[in-house]
C-alpha atoms as a PDB file:
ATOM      1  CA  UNK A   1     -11.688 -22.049  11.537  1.00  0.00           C
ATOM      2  CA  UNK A   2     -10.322 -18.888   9.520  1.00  0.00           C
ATOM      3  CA  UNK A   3      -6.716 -17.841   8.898  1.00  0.00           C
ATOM      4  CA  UNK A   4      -5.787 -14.151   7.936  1.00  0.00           C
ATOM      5  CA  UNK A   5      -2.920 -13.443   6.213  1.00  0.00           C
ATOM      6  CA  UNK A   6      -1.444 -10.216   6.462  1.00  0.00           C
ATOM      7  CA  UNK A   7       1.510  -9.724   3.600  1.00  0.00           C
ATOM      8  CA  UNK A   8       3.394  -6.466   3.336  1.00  0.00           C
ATOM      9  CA  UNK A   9       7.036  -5.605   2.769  1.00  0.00           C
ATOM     10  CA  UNK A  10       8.527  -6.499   5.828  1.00  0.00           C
ATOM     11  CA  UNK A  11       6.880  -9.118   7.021  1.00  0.00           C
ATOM     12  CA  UNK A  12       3.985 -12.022   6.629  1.00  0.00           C
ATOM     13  CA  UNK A  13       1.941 -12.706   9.379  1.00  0.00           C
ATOM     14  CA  UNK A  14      -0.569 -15.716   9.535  1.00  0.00           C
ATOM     15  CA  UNK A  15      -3.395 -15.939  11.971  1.00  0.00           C
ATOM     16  CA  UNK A  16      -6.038 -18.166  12.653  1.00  0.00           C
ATOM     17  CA  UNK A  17      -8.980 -17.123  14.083  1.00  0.00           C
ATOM     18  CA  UNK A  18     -12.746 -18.095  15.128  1.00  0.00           C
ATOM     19  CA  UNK A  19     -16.184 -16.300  14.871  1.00  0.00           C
ATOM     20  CA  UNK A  20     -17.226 -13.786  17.111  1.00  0.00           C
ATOM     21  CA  UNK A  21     -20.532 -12.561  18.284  1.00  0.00           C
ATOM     22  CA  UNK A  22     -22.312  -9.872  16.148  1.00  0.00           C
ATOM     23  CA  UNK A  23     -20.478  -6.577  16.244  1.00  0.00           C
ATOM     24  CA  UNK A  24     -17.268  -8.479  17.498  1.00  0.00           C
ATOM     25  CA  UNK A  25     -13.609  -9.076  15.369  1.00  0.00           C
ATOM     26  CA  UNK A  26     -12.875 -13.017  15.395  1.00  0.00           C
ATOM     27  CA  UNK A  27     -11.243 -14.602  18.211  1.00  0.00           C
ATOM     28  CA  UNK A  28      -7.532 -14.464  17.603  1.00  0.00           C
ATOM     29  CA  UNK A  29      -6.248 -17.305  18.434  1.00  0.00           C
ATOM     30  CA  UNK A  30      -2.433 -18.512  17.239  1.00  0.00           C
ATOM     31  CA  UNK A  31      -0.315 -15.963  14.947  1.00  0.00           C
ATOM     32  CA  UNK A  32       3.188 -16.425  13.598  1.00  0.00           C
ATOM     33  CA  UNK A  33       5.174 -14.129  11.539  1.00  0.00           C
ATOM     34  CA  UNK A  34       8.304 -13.777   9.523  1.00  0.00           C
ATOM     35  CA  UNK A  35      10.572 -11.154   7.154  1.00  0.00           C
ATOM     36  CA  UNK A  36       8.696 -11.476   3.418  1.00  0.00           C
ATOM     37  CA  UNK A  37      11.098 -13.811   1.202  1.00  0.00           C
ATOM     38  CA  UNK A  38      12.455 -11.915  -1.151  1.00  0.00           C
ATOM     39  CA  UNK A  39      14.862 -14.253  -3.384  1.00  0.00           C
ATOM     40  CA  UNK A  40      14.066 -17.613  -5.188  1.00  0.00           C
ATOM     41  CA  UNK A  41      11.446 -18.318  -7.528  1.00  0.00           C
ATOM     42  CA  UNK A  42       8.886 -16.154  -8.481  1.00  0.00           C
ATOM     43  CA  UNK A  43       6.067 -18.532  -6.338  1.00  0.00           C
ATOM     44  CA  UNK A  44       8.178 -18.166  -3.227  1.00  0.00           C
ATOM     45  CA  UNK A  45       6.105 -15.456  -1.734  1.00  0.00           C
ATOM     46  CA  UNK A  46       3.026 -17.837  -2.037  1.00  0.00           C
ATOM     47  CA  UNK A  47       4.874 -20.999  -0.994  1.00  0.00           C
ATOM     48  CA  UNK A  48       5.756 -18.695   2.734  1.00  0.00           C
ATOM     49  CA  UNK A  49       2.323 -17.669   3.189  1.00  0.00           C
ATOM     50  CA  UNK A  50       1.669 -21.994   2.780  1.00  0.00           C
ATOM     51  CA  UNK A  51       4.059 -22.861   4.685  1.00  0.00           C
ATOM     52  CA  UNK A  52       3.415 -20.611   7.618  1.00  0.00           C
ATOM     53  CA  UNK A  53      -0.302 -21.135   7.313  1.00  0.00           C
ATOM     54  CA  UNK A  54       1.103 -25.149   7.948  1.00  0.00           C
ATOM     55  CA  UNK A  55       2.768 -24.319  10.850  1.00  0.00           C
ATOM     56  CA  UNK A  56       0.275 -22.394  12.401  1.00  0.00           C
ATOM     57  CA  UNK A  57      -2.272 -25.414  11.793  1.00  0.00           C
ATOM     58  CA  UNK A  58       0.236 -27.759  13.555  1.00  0.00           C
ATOM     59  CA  UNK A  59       0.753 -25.843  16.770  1.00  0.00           C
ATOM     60  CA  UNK A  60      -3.393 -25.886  17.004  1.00  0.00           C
ATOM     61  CA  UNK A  61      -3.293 -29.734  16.144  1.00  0.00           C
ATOM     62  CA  UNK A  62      -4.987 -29.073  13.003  1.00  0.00           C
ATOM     63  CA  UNK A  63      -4.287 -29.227   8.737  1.00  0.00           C
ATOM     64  CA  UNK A  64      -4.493 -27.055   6.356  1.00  0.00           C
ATOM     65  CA  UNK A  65      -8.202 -28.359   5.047  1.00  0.00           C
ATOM     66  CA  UNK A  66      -9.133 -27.723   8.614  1.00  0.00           C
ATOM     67  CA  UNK A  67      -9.526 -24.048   7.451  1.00  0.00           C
ATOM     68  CA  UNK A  68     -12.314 -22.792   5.974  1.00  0.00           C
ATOM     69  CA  UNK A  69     -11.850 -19.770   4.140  1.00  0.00           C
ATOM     70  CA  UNK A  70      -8.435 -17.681   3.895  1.00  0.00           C
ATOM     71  CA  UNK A  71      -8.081 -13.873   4.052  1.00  0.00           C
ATOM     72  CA  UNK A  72      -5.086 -12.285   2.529  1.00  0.00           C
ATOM     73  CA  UNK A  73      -4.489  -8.928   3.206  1.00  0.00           C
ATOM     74  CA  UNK A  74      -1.754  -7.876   0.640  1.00  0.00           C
ATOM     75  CA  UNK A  75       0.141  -5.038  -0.253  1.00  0.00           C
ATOM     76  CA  UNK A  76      -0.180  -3.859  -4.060  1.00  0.00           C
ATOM     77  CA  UNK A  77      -0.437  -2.538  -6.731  1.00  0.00           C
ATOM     78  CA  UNK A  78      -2.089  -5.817  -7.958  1.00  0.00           C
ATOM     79  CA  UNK A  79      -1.800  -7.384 -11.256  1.00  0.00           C
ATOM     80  CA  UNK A  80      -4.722  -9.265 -12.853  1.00  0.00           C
ATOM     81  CA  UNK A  81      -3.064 -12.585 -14.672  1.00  0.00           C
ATOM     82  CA  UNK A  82      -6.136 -14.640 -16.147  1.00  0.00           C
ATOM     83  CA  UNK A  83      -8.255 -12.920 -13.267  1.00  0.00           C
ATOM     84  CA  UNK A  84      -6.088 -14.155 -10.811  1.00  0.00           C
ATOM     85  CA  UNK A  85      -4.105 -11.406  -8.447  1.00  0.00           C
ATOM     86  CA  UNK A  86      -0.384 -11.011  -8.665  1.00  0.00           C
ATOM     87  CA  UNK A  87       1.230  -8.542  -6.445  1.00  0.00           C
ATOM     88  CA  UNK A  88       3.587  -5.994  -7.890  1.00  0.00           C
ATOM     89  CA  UNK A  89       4.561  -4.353  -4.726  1.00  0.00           C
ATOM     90  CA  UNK A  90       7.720  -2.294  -4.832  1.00  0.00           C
ATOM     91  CA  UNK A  91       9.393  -3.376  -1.625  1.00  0.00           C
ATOM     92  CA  UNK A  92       9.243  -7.113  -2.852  1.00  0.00           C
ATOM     93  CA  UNK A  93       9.807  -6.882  -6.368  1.00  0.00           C
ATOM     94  CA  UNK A  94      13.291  -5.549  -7.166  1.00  0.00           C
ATOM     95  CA  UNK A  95      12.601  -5.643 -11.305  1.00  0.00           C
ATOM     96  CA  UNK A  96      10.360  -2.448 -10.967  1.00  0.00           C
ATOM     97  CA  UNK A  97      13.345   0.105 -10.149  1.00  0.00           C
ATOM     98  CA  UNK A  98      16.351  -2.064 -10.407  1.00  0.00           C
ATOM     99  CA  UNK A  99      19.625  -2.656  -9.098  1.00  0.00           C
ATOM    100  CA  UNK A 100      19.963   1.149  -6.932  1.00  0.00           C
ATOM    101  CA  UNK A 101      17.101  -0.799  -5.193  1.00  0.00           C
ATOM    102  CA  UNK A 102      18.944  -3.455  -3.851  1.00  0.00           C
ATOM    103  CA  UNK A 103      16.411  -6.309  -3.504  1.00  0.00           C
ATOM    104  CA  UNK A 104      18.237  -9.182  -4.922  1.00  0.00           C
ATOM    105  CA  UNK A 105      15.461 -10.079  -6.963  1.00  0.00           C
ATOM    106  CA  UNK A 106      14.522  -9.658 -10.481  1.00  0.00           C
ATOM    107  CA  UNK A 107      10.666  -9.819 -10.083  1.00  0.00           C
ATOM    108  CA  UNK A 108       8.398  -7.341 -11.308  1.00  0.00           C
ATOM    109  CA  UNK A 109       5.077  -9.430 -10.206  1.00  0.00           C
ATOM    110  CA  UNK A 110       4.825 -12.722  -8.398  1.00  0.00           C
ATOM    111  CA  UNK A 111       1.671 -15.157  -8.442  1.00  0.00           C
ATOM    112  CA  UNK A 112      -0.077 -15.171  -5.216  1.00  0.00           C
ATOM    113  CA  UNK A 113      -3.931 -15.884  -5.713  1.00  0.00           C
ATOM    114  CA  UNK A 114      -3.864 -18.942  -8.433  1.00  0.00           C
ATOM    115  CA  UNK A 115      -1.051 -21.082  -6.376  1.00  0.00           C
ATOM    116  CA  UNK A 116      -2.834 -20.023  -2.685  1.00  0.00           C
ATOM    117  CA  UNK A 117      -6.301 -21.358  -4.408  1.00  0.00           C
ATOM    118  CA  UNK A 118      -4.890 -24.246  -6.162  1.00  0.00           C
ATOM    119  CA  UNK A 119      -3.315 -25.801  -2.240  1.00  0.00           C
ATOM    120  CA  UNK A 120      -6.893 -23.958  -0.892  1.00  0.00           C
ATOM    121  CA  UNK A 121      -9.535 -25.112  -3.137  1.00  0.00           C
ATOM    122  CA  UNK A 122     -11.893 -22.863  -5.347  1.00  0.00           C
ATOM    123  CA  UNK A 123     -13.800 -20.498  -3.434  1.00  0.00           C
ATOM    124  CA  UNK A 124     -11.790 -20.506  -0.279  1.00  0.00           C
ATOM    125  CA  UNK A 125      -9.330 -17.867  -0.646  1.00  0.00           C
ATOM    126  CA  UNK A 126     -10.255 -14.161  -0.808  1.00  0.00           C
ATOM    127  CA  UNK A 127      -7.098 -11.814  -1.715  1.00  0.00           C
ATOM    128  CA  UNK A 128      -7.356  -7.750  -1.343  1.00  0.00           C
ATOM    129  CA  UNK A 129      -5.193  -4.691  -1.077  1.00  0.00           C
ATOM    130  CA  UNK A 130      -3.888  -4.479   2.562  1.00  0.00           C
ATOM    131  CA  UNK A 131      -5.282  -1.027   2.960  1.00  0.00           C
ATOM    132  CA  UNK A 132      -8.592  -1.703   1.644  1.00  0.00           C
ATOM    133  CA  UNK A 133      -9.015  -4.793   3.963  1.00  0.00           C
ATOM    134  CA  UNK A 134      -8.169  -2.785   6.888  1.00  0.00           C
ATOM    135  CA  UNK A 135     -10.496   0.165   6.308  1.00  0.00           C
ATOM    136  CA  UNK A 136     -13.318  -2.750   6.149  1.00  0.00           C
ATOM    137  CA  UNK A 137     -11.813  -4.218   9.462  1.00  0.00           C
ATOM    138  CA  UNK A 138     -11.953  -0.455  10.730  1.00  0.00           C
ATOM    139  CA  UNK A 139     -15.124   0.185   9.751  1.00  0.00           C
ATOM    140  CA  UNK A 140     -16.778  -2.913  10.811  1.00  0.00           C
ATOM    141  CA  UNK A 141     -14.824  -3.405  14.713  1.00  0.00           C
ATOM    142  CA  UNK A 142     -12.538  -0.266  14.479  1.00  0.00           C
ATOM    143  CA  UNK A 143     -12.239   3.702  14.622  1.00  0.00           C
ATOM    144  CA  UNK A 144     -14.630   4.017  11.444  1.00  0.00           C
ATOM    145  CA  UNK A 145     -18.147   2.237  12.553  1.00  0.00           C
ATOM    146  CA  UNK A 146     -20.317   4.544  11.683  1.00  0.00           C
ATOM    147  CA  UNK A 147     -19.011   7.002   9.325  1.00  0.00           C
ATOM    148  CA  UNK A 148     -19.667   6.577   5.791  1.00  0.00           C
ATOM    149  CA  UNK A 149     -17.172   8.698   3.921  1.00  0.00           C
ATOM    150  CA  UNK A 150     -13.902   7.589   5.508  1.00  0.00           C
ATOM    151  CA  UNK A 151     -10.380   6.663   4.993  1.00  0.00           C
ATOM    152  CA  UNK A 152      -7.639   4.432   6.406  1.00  0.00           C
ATOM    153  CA  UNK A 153      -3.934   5.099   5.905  1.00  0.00           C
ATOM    154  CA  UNK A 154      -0.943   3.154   6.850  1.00  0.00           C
ATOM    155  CA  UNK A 155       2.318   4.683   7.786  1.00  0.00           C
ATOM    156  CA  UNK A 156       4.712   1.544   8.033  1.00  0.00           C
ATOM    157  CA  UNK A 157       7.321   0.482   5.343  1.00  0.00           C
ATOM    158  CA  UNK A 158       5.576   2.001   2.148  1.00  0.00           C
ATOM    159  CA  UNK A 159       2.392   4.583   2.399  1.00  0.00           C
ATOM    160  CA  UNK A 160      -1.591   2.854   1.833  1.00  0.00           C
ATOM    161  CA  UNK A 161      -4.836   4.325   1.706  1.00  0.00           C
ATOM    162  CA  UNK A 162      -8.283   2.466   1.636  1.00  0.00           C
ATOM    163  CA  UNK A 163     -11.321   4.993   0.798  1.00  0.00           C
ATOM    164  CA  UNK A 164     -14.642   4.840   1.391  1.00  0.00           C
ATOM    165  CA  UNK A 165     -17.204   7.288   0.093  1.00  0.00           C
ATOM    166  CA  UNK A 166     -21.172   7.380   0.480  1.00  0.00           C
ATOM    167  CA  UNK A 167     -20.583   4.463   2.395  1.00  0.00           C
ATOM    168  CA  UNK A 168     -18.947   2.361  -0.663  1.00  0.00           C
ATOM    169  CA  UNK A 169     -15.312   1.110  -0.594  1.00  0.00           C
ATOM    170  CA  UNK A 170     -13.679   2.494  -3.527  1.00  0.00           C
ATOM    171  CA  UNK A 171     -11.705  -0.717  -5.583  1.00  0.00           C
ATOM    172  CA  UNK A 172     -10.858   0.517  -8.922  1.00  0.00           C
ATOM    173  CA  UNK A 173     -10.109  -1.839 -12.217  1.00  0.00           C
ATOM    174  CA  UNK A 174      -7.574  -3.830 -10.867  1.00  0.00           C
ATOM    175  CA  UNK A 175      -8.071  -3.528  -6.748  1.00  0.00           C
ATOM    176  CA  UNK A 176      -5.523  -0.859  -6.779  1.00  0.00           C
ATOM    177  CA  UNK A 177      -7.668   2.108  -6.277  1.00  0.00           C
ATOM    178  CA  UNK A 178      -5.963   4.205  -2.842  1.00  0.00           C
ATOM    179  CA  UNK A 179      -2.109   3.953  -4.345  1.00  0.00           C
ATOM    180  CA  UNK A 180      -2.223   7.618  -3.035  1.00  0.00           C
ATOM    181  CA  UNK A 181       1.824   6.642  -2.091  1.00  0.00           C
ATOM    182  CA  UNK A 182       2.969   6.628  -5.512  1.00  0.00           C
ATOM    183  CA  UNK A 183       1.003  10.004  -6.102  1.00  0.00           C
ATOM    184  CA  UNK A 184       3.162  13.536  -6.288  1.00  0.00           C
ATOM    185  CA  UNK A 185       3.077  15.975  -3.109  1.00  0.00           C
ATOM    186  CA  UNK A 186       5.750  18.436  -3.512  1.00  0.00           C
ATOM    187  CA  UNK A 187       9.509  18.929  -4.619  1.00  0.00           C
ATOM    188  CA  UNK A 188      12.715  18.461  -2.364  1.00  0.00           C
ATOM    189  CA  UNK A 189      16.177  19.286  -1.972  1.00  0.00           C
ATOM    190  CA  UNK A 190      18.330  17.825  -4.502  1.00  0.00           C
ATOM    191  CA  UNK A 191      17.737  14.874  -6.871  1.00  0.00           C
ATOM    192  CA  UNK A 192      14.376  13.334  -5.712  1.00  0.00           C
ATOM    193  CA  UNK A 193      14.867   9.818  -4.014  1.00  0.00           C
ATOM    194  CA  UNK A 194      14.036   7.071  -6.147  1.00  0.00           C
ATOM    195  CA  UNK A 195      11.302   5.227  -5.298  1.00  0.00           C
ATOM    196  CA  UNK A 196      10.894   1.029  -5.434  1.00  0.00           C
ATOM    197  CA  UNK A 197       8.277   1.164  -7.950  1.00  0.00           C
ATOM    198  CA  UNK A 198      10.418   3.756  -9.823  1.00  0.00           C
ATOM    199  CA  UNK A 199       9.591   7.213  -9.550  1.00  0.00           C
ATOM    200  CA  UNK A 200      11.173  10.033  -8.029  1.00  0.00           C
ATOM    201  CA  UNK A 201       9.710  12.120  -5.850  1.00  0.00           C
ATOM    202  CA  UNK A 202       6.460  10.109  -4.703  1.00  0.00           C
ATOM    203  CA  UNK A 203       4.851  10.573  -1.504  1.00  0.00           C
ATOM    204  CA  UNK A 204       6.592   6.739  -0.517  1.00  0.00           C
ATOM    205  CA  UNK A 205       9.906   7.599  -1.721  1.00  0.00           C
ATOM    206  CA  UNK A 206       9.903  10.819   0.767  1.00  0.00           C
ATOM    207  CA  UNK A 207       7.843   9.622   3.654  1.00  0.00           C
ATOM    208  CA  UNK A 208       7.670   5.580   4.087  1.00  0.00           C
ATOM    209  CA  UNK A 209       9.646   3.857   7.108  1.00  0.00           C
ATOM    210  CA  UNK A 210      11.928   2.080   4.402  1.00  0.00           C
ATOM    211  CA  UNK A 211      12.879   5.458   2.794  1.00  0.00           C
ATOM    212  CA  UNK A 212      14.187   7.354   5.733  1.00  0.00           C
ATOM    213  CA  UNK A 213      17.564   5.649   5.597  1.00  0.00           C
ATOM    214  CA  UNK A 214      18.354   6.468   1.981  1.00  0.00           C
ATOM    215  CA  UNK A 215      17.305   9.566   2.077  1.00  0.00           C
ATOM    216  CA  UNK A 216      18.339  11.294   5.813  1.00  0.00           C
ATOM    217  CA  UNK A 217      20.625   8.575   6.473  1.00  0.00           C
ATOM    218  CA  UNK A 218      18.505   7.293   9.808  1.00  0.00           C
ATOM    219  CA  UNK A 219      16.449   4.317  10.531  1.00  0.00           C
ATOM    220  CA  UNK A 220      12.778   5.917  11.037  1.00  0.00           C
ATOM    221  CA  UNK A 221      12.867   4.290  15.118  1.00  0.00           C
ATOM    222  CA  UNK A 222      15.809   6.592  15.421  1.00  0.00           C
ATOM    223  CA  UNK A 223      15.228   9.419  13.566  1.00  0.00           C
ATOM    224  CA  UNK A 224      11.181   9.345  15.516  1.00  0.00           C
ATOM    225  CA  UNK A 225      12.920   8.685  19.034  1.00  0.00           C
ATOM    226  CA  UNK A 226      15.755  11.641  18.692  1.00  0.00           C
ATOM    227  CA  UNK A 227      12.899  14.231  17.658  1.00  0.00           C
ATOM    228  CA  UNK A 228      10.420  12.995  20.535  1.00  0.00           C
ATOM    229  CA  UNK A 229      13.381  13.365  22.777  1.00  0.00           C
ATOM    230  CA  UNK A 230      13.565  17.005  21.720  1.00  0.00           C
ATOM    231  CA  UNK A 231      16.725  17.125  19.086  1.00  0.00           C
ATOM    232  CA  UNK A 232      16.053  20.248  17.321  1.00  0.00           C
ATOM    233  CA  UNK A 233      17.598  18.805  14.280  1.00  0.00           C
ATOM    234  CA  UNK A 234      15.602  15.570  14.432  1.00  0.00           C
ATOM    235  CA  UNK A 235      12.316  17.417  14.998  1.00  0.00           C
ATOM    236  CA  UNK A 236      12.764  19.286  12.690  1.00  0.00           C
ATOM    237  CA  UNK A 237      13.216  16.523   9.647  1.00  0.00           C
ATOM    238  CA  UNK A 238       9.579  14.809  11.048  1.00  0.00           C
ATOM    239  CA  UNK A 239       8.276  18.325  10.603  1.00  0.00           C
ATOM    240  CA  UNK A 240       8.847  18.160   7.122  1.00  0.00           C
ATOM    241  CA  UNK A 241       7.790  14.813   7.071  1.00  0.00           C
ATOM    242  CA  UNK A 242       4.327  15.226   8.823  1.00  0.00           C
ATOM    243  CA  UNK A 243       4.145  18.572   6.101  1.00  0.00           C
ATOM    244  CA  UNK A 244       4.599  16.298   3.278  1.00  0.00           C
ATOM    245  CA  UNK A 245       2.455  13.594   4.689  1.00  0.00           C
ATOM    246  CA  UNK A 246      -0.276  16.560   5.741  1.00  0.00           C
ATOM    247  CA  UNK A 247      -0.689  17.098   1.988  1.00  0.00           C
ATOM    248  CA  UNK A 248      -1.593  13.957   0.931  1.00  0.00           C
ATOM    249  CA  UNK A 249      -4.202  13.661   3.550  1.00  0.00           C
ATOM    250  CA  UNK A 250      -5.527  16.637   2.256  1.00  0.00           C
ATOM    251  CA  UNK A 251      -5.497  15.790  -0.856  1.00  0.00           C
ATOM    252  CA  UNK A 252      -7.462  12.914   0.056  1.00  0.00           C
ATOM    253  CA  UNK A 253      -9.957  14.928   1.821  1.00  0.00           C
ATOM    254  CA  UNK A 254     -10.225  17.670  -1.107  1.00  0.00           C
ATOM    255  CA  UNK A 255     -11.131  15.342  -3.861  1.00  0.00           C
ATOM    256  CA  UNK A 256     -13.434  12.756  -1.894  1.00  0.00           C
ATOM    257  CA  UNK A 257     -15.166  15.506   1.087  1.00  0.00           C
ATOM    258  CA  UNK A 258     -14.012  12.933   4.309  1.00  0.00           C
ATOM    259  CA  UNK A 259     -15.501  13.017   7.437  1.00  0.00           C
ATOM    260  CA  UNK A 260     -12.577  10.861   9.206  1.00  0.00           C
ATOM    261  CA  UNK A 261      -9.242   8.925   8.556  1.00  0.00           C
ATOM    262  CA  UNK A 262      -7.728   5.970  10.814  1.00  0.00           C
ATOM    263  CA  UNK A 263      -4.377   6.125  10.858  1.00  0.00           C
ATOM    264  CA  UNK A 264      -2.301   3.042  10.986  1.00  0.00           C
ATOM    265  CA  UNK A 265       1.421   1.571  10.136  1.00  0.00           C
ATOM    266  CA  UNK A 266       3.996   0.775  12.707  1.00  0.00           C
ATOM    267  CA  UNK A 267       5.909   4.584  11.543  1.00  0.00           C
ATOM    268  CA  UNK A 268       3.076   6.033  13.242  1.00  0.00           C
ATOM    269  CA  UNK A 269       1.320   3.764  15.566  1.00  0.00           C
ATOM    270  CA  UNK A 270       5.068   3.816  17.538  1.00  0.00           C
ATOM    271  CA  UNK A 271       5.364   6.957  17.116  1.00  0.00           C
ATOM    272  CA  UNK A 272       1.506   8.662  17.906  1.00  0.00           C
ATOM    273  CA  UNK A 273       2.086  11.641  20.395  1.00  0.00           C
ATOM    274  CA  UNK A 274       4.401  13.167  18.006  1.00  0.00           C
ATOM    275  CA  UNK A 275       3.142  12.411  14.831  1.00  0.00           C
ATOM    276  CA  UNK A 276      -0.696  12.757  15.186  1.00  0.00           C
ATOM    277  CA  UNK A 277      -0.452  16.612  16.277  1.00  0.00           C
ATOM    278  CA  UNK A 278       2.008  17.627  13.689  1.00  0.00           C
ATOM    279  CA  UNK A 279      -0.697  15.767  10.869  1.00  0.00           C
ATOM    280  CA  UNK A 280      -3.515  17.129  12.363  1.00  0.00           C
ATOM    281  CA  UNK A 281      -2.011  21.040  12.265  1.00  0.00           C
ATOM    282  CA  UNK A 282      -0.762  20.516   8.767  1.00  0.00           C
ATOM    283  CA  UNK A 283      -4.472  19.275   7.624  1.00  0.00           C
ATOM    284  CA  UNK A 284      -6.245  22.197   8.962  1.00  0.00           C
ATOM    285  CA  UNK A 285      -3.781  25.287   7.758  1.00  0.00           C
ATOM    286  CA  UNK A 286      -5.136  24.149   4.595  1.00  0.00           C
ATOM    287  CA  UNK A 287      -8.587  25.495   2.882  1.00  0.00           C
ATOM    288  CA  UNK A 288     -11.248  25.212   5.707  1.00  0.00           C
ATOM    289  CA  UNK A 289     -14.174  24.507   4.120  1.00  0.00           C
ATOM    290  CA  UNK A 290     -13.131  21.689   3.498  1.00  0.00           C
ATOM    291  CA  UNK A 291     -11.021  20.489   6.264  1.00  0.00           C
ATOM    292  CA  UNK A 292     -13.369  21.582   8.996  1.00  0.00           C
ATOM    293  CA  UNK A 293     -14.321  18.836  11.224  1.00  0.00           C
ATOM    294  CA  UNK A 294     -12.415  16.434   9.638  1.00  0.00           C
ATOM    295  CA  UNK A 295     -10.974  14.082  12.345  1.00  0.00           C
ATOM    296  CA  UNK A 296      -7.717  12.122  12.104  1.00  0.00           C
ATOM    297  CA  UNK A 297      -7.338   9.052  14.555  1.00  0.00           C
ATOM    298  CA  UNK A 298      -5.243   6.546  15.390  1.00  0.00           C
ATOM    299  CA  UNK A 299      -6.490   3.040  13.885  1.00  0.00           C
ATOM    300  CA  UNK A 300      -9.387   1.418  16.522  1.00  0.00           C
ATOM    301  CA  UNK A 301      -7.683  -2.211  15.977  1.00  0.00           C
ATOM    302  CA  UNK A 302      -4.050  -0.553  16.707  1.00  0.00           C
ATOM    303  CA  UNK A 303      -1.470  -2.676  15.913  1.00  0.00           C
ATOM    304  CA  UNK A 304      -3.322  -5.762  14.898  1.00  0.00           C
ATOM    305  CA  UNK A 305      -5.365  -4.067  11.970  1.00  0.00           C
ATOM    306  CA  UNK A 306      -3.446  -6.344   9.449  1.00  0.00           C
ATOM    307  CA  UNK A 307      -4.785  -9.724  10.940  1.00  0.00           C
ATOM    308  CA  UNK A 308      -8.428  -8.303  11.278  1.00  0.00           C
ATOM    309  CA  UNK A 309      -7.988  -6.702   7.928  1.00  0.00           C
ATOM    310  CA  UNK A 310      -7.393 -10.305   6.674  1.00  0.00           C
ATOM    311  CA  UNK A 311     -10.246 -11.417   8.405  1.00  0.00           C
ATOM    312  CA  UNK A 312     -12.503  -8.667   7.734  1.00  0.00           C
ATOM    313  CA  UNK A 313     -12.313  -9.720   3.977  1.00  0.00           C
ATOM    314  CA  UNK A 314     -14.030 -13.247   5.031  1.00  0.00           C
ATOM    315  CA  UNK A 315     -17.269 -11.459   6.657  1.00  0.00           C
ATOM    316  CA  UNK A 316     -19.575 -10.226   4.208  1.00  0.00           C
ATOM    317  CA  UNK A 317     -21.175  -7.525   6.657  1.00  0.00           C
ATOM    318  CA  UNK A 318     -17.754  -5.669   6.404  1.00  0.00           C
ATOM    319  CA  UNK A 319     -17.840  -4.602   2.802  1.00  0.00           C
END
């Protein structure tokens, strides 16, 4: 038995899973999911991801030492505390930005690898950046089998990016290599939106699901549905979000020479048939020597990516 835990701003999932065949994602088969805690102790994040690994063990008749290896697809930037990973995600930790943030918390990292190992045991917990785990999923059952110099980007509550170039998955000193979110795209109207990890101005604080509100004032489901309805105004604000969003994938594709990028996130995988044309348009009006042939897709493993990302990080043939 595996479980795959998918942790991002929103919401943890849990999954447990068997072995597949060669060439096929693990057999899915109980999943529960909840909003990420976000007050209490620092170790509360890692005491959810416990207790909803518990529960999913129960409703299969099973324990927790019933599982053999965990996968925890997280979202970052990481921290490296005595070699152990601590997430310093800015939609969890309200410290990094501060009070205009609103979290309720005062964390700027919280422990997740040393307490999930200590319950697990030694050797039976593998923790990587969300984004990262799902471009291994992707290329290993997914959208990128095949293609050596690849990305995968998620669209959902903040902005990800695993890469992948000559066929190795880029990790950098601390697993945080693909924070392409927090990187600069262009300037906007007024004071530029402050972002959870506390910049102004970053591709996340313009662009991610959980930045529409503060800065246009609309949920991203309704600002999405209006446009793909047809209201000129509407449309017109996901223009200029698919513009800004069209830069960084070709930034992405002008520094590492792509072939392809899977596109993921619930922002876009609800919201496809608009979205996807707009990106694609904006990609190619730039430079075409290098943006010739370069394919954007939506993600193979749709909308569960995150649990076979988990999962992906417990078979060795996907790295």
């Amino acid at each position: 038995m595996l479980a795959g835990v998918d942790l991002g701003g929103t919401k943890v999932a849990v999954c447990l899973a068997m072995p597949s065949g060669a060439g096929e994602p693990p057999a899915l088969l109980a999943r529960l999911s909840e909003p990420t805690v976000k007050t209490g102790e620092a170790d509360a994040l890692a005491r959810q991801v416990l207790r909803l690994l518990d529960a999913a063990c129960a409703a299969q008749g099973l324990t927790r030492g019933d599982v053999a290896a965990v996968g925890v697809a997280s979202c970052g930037p990481f921290v490296r505390r005595a070699g152990r990973v601590e997430v310093s995600n800015p939609n969890i930790c309200g410290g990094l930005a501060g009070a205009p943030r609103g979290l309720g918390n005062g964390w700027t990292c919280v422990p997740l690898e040393a307490p999930l190992a200590r319950a697990m045991g030694e050797g039976r917990v593998q923790v990587a950046n969300d984004a990262v785990a799902a471009l291994a999923a992707e290329r290993r059952w997914g959208a990128l089998r095949g293609v050596d110099d690849c990305a995968y980007v998620t669209w959902s509550t903040g902005i990800g990016v695993g890469l992948c170039v000559d066929g190795r998955v880029l990790r950098g000193k601390n697993g945080n290599a693909g924070h392409a979110g927090h990187s600069f795209v262009g300037d906007v109207a007024g004071e530029p939106p402050l972002c959870g990890c506390g910049n102004r101005g970053d591709v996340e604080s313009l662009v991610a699901g959980n930045a529409l509100p503060r800065r246009l004032g609309l949920q991203a489901q309704a600002l999405l549905d209006a446009a793909a309805r047809g209201d000129a105004a509407a449309l017109a604000q996901v223009r200029g979000l698919c513009a800004l969003m069209g830069r960084l994938f070709y930034n992405l594709v002008a520094t590492l020479d792509l072939r392809r990028i899977s596109i993921g996130g619930a922002v876009f995988l609800h919201h496809e048939a608009l979205l996807l044309p707009l990106l694609r348009a904006e990609l190619v009006r730039h430079f075409a020597v290098l943006t010739d042939g370069v394919e954007l897709v939506r993600a193979g493993l749709g909308e569960r990516v995150g649990d076979y990302a988990a999962l992906a990080l417990l078979d060795s043939s996907s790295a």
